[in-house]
PDB file of N, CA and C in Angstrom:
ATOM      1  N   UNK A   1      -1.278 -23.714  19.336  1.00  0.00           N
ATOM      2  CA  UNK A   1      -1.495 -22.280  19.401  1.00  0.00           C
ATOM      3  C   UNK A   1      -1.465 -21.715  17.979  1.00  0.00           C
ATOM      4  N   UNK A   2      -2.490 -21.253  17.797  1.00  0.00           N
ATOM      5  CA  UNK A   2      -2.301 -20.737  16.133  1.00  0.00           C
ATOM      6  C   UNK A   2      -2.445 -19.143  16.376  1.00  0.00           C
ATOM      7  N   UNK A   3      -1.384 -18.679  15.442  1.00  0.00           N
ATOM      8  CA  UNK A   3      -0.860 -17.327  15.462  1.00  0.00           C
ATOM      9  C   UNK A   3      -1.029 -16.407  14.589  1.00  0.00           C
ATOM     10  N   UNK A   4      -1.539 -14.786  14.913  1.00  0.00           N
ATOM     11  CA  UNK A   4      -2.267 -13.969  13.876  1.00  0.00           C
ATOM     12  C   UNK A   4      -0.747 -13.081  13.683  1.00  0.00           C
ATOM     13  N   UNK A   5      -0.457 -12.984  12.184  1.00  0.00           N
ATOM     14  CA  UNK A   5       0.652 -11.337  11.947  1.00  0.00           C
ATOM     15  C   UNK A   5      -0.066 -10.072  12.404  1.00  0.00           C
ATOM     16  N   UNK A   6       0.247  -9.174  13.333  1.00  0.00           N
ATOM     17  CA  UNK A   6      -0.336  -8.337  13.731  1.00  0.00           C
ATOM     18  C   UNK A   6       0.466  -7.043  12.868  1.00  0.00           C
ATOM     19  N   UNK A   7       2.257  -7.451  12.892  1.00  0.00           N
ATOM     20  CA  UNK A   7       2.981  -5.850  12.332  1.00  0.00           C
ATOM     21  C   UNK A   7       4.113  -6.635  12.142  1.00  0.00           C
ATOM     22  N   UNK A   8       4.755  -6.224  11.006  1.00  0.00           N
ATOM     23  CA  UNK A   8       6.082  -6.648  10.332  1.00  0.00           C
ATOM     24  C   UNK A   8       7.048  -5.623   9.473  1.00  0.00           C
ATOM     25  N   UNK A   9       8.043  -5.769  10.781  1.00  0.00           N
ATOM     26  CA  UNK A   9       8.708  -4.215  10.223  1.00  0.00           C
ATOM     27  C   UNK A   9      10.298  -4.465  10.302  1.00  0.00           C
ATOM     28  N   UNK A  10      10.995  -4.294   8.816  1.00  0.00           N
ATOM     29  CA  UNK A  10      12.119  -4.310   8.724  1.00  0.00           C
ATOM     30  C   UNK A  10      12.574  -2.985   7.828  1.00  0.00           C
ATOM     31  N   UNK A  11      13.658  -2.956   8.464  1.00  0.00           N
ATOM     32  CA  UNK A  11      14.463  -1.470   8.101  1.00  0.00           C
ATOM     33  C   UNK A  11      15.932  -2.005   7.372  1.00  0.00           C
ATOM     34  N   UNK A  12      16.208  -1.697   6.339  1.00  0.00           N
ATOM     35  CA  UNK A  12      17.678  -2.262   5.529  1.00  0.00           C
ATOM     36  C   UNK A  12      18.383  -0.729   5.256  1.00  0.00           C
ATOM     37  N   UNK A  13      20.137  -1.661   5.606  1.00  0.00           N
ATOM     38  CA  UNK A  13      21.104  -0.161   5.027  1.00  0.00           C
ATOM     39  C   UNK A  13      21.670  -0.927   3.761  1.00  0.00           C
ATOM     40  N   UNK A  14      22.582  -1.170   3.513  1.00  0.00           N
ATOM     41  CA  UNK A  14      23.732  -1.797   2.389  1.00  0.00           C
ATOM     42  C   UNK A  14      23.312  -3.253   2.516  1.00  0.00           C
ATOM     43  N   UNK A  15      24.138  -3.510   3.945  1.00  0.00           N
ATOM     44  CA  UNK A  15      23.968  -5.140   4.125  1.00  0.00           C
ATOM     45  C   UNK A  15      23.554  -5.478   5.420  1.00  0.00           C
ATOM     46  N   UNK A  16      22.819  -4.324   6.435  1.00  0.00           N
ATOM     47  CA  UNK A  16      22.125  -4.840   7.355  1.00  0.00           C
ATOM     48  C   UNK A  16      20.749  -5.035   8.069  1.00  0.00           C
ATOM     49  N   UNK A  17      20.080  -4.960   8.434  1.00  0.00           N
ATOM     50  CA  UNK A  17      19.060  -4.905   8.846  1.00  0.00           C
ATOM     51  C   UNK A  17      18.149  -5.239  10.259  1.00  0.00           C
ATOM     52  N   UNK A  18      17.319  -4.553  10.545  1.00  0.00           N
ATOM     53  CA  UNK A  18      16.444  -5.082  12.161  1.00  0.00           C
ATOM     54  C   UNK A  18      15.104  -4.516  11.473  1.00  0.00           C
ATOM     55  N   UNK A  19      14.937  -4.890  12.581  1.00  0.00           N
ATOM     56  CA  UNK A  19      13.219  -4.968  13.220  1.00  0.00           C
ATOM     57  C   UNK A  19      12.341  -5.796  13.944  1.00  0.00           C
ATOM     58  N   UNK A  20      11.109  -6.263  13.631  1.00  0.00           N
ATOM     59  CA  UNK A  20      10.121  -6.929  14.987  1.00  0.00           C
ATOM     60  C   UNK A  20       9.352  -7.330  14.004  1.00  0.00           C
ATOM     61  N   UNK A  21       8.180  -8.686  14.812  1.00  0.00           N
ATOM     62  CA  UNK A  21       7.403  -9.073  13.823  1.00  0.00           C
ATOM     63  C   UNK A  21       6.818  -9.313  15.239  1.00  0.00           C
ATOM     64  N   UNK A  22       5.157  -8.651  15.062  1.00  0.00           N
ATOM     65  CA  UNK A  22       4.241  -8.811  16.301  1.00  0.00           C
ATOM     66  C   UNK A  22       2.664  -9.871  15.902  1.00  0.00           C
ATOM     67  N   UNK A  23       2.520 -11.000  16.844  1.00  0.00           N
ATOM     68  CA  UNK A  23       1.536 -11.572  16.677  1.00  0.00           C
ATOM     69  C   UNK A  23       0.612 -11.650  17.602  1.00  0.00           C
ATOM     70  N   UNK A  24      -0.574 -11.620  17.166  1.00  0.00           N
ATOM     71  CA  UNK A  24      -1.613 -11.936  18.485  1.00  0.00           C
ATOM     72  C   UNK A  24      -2.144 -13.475  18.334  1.00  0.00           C
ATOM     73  N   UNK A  25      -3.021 -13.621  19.516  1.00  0.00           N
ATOM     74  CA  UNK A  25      -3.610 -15.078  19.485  1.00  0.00           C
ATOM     75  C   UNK A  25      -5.122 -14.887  19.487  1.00  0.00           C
ATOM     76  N   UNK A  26      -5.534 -15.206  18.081  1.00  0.00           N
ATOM     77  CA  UNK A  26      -7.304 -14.816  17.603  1.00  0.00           C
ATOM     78  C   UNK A  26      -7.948 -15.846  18.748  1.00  0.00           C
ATOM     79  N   UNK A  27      -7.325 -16.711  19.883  1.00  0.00           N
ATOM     80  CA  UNK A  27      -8.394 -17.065  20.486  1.00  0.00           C
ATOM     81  C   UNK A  27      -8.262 -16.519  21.719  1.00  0.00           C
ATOM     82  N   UNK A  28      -7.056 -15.216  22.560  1.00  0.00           N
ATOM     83  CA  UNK A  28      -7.414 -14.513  23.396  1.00  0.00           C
ATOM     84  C   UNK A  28      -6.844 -12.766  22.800  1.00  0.00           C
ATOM     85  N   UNK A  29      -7.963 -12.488  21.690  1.00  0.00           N
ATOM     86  CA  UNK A  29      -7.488 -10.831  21.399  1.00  0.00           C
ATOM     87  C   UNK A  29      -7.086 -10.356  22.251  1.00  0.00           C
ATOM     88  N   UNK A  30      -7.491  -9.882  23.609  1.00  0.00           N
ATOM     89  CA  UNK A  30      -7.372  -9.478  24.642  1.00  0.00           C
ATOM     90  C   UNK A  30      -5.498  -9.321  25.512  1.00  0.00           C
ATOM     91  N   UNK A  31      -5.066 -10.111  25.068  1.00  0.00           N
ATOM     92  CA  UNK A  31      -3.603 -10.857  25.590  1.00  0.00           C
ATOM     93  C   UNK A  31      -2.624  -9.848  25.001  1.00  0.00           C
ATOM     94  N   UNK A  32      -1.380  -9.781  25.530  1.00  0.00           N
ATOM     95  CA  UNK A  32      -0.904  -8.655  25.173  1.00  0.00           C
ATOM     96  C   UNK A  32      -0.085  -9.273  23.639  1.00  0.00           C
ATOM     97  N   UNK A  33       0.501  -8.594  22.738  1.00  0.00           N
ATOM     98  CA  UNK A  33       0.835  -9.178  21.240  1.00  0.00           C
ATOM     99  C   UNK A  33       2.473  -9.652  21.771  1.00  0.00           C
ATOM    100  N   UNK A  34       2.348 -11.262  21.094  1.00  0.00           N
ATOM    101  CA  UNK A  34       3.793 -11.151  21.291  1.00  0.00           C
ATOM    102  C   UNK A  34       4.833 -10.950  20.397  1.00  0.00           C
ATOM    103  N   UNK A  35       6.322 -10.345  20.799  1.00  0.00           N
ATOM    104  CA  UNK A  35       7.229  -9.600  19.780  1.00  0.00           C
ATOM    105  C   UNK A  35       7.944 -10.269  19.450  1.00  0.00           C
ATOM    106  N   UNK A  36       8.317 -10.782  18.476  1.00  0.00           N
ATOM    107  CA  UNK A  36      10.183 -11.182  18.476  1.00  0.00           C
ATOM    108  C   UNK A  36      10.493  -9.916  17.396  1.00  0.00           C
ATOM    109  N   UNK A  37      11.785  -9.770  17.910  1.00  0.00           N
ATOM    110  CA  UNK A  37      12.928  -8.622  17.291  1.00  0.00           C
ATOM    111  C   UNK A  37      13.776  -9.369  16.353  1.00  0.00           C
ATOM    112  N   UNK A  38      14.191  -8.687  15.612  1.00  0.00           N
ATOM    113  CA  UNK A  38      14.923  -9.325  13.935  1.00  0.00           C
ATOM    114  C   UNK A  38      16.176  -8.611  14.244  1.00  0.00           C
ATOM    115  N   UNK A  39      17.230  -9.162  14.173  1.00  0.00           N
ATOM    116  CA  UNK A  39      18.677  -8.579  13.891  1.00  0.00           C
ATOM    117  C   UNK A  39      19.164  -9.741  12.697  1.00  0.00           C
ATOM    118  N   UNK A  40      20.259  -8.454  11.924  1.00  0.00           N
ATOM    119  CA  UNK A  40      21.236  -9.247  10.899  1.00  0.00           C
ATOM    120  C   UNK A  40      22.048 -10.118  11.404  1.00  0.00           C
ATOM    121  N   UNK A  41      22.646 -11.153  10.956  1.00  0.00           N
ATOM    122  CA  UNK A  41      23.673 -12.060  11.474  1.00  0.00           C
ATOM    123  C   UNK A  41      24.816 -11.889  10.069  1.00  0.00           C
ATOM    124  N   UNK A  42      25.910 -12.364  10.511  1.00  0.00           N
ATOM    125  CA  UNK A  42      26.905 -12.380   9.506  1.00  0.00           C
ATOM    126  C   UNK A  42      26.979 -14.020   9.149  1.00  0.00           C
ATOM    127  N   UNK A  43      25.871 -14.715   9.784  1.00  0.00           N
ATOM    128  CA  UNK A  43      26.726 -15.829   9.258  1.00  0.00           C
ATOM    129  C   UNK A  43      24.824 -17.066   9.281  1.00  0.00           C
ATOM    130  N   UNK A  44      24.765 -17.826   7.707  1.00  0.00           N
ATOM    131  CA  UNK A  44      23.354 -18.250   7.801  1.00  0.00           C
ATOM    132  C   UNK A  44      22.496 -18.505   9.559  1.00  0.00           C
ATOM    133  N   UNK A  45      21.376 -18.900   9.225  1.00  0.00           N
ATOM    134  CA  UNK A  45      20.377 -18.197   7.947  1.00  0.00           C
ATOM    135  C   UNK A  45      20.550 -16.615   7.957  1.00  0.00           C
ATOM    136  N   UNK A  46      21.580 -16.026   8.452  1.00  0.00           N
ATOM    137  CA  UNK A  46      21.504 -14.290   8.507  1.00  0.00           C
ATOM    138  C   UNK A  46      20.990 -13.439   8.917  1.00  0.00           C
ATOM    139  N   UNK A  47      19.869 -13.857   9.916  1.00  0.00           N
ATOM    140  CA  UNK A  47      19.467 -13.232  10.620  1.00  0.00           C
ATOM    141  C   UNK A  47      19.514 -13.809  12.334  1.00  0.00           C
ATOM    142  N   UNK A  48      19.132 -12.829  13.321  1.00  0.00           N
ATOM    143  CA  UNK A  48      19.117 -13.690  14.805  1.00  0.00           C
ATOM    144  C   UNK A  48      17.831 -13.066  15.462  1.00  0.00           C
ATOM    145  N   UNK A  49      17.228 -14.157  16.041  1.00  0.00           N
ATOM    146  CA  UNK A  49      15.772 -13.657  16.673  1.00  0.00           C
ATOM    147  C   UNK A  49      15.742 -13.348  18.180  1.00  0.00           C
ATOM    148  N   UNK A  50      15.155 -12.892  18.795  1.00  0.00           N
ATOM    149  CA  UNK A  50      15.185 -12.295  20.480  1.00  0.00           C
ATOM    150  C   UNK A  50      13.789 -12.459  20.701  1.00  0.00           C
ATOM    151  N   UNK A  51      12.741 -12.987  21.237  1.00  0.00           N
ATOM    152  CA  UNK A  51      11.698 -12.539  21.829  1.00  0.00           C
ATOM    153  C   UNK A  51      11.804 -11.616  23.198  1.00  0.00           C
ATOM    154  N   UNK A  52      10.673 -11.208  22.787  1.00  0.00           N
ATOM    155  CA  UNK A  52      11.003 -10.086  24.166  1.00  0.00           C
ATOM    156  C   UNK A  52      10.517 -10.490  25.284  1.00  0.00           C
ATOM    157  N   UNK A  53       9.863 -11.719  25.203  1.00  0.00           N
ATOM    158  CA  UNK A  53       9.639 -12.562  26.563  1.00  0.00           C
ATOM    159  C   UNK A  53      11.041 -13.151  27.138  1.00  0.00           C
ATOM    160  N   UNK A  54      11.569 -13.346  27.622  1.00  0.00           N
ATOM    161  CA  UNK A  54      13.129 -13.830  28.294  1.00  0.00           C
ATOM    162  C   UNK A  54      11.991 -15.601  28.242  1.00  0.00           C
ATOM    163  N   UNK A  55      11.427 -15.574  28.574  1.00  0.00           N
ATOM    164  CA  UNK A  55      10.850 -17.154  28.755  1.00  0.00           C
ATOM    165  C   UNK A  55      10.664 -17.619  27.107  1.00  0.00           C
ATOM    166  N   UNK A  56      10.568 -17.086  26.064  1.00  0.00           N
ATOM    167  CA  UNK A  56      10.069 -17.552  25.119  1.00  0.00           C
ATOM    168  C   UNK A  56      11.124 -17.767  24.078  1.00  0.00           C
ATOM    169  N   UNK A  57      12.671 -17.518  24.530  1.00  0.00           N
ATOM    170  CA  UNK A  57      13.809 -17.728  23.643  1.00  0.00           C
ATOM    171  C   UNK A  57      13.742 -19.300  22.572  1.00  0.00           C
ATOM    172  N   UNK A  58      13.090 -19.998  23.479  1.00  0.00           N
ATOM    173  CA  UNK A  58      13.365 -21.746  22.387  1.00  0.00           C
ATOM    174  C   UNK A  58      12.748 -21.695  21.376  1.00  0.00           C
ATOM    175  N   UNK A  59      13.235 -22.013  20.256  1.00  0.00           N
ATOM    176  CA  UNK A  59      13.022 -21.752  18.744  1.00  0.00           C
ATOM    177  C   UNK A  59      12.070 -22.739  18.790  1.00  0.00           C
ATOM    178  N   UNK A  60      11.729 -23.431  19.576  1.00  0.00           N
ATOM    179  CA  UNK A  60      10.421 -24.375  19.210  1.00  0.00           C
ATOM    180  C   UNK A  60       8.924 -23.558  19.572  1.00  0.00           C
ATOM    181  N   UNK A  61       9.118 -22.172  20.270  1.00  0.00           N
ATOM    182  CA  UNK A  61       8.232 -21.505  20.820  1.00  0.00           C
ATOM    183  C   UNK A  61       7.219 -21.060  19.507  1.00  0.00           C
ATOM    184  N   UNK A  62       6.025 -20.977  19.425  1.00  0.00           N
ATOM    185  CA  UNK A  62       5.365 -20.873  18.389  1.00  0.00           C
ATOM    186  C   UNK A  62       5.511 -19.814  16.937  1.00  0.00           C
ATOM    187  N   UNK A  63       5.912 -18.550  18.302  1.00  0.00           N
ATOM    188  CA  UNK A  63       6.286 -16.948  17.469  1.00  0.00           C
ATOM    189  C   UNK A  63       7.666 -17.003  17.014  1.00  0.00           C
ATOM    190  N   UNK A  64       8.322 -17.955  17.809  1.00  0.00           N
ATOM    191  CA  UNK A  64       9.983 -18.058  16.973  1.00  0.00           C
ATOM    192  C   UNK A  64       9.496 -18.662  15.968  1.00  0.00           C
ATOM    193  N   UNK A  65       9.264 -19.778  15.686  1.00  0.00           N
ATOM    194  CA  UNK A  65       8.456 -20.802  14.334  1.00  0.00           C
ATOM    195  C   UNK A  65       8.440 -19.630  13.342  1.00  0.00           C
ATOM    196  N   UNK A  66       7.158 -19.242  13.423  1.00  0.00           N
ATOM    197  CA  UNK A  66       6.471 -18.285  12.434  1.00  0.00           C
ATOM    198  C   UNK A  66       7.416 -17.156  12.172  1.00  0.00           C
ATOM    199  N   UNK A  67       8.432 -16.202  12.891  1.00  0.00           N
ATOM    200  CA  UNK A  67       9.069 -15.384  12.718  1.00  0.00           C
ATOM    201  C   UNK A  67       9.831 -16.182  12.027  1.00  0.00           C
ATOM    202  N   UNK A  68      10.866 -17.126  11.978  1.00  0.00           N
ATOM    203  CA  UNK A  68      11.806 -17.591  11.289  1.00  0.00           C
ATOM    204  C   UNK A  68      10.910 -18.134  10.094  1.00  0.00           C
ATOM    205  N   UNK A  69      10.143 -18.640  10.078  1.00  0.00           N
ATOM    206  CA  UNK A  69       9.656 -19.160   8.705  1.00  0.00           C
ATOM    207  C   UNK A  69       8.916 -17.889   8.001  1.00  0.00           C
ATOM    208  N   UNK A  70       9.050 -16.786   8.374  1.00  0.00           N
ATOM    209  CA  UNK A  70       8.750 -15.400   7.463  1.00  0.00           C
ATOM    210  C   UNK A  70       9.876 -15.080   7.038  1.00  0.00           C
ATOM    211  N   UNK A  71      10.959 -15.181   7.886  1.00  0.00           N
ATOM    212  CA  UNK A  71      12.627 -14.220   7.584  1.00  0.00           C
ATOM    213  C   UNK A  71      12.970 -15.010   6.541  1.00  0.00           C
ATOM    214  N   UNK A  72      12.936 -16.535   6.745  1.00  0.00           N
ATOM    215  CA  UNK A  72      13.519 -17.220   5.444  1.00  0.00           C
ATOM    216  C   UNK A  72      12.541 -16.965   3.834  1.00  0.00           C
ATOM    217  N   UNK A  73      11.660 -16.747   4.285  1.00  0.00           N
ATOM    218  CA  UNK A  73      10.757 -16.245   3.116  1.00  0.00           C
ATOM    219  C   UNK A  73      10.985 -15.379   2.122  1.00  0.00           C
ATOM    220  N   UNK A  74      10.940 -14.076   3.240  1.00  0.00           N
ATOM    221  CA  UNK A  74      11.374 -13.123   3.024  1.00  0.00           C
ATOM    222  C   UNK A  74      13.199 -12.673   2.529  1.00  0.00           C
ATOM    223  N   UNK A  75      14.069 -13.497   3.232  1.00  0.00           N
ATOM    224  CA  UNK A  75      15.234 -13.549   2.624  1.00  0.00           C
ATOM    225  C   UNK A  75      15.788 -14.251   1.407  1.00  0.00           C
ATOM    226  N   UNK A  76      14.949 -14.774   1.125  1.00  0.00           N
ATOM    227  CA  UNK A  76      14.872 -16.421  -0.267  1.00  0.00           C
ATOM    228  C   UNK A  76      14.674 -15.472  -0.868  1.00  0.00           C
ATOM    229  N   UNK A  77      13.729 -14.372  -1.322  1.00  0.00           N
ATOM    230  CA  UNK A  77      13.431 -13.947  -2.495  1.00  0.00           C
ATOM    231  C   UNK A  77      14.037 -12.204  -2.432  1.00  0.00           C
ATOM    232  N   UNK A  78      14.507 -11.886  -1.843  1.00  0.00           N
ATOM    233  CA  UNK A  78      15.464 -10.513  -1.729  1.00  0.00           C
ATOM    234  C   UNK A  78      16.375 -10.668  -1.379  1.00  0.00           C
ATOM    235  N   UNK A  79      17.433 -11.628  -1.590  1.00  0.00           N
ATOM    236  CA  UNK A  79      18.692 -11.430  -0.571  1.00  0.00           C
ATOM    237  C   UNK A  79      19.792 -10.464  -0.960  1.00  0.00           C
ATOM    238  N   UNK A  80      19.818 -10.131  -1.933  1.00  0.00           N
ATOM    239  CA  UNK A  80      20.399  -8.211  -2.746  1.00  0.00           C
ATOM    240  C   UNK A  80      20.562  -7.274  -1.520  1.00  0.00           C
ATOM    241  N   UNK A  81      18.998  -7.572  -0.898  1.00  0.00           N
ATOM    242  CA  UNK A  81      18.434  -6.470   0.164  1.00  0.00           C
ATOM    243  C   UNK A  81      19.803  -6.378   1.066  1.00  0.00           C
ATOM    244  N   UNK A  82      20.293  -7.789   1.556  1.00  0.00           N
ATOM    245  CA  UNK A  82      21.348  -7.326   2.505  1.00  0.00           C
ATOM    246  C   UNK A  82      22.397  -8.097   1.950  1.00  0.00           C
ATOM    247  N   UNK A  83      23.012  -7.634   0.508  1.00  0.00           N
ATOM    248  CA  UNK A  83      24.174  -8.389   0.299  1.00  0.00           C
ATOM    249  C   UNK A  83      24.315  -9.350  -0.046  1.00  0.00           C
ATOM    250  N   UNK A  84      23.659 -10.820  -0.011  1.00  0.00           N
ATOM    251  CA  UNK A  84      23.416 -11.806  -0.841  1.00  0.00           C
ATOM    252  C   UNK A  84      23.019 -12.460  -1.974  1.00  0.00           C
ATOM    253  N   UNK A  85      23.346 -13.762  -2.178  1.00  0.00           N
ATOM    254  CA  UNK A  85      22.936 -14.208  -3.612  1.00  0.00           C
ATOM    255  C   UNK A  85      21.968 -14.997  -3.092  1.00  0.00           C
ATOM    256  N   UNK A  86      20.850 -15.608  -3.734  1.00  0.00           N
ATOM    257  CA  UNK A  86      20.237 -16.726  -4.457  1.00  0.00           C
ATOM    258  C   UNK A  86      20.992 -18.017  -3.620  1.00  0.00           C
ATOM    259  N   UNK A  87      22.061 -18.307  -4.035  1.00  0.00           N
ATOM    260  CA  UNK A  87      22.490 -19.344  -3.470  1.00  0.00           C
ATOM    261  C   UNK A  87      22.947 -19.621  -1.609  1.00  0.00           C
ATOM    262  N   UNK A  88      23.213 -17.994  -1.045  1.00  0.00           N
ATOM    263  CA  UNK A  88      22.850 -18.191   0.266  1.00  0.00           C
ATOM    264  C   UNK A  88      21.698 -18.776   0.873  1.00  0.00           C
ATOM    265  N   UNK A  89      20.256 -18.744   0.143  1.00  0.00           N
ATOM    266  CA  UNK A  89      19.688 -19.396   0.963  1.00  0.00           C
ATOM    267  C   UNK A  89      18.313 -20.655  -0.136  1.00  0.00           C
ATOM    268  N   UNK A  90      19.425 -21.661   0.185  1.00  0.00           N
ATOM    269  CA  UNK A  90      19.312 -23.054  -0.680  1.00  0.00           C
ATOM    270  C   UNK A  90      18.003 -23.682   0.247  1.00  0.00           C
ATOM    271  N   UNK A  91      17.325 -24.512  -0.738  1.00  0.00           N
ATOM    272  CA  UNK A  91      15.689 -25.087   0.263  1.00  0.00           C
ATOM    273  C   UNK A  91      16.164 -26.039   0.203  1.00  0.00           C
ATOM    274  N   UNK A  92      15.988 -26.357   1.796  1.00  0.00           N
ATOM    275  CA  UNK A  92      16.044 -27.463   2.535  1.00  0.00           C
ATOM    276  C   UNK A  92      15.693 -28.627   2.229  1.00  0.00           C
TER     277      UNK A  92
END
């Protein structure tokens, strides 16, 4: 299943943060977009994911994939944003 970024939206205070990251599937536009929701975690990788499908919770699910491999992206190179160093998030 290969997956389009449709909307990527995070909101930061001091040291926390949420939001959603919505994808569609370029081979049924038509299909409704699917969501996963972003919450802070206190404890690595620092964040926790929810799809809003109840069926689509297993991190092997395609949109968990891609959502977590954006958050770590995105947290590798800002981690200030919520309180962290550089060394919180070490490559694998």
């Amino acid at each position: 299943m290969t997956l389009q970024l449709l909307s990527l939206t995070l909101a930061y205070d001091d040291i926390r943060f949420f939001g959603s990251v919505m994808f569609t599937d370029p081979n049924h536009p038509d299909d409704k977009p699917v969501t996963v929701l972003i919450d802070h975690s206190d404890e690595p990788p620092w964040f926790r994911l929810t799809n809003v499908d109840p069926e689509g919770q297993d991190p092997t699910v395609p949109a968990m994939v891609e959502a977590d491999r954006i958050m770590r992206f995105l947290l590798r190179y800002t981690p200030d944003r919520i309180g962290r160093t550089q060394a919180d998030f070490q490559q694998p």
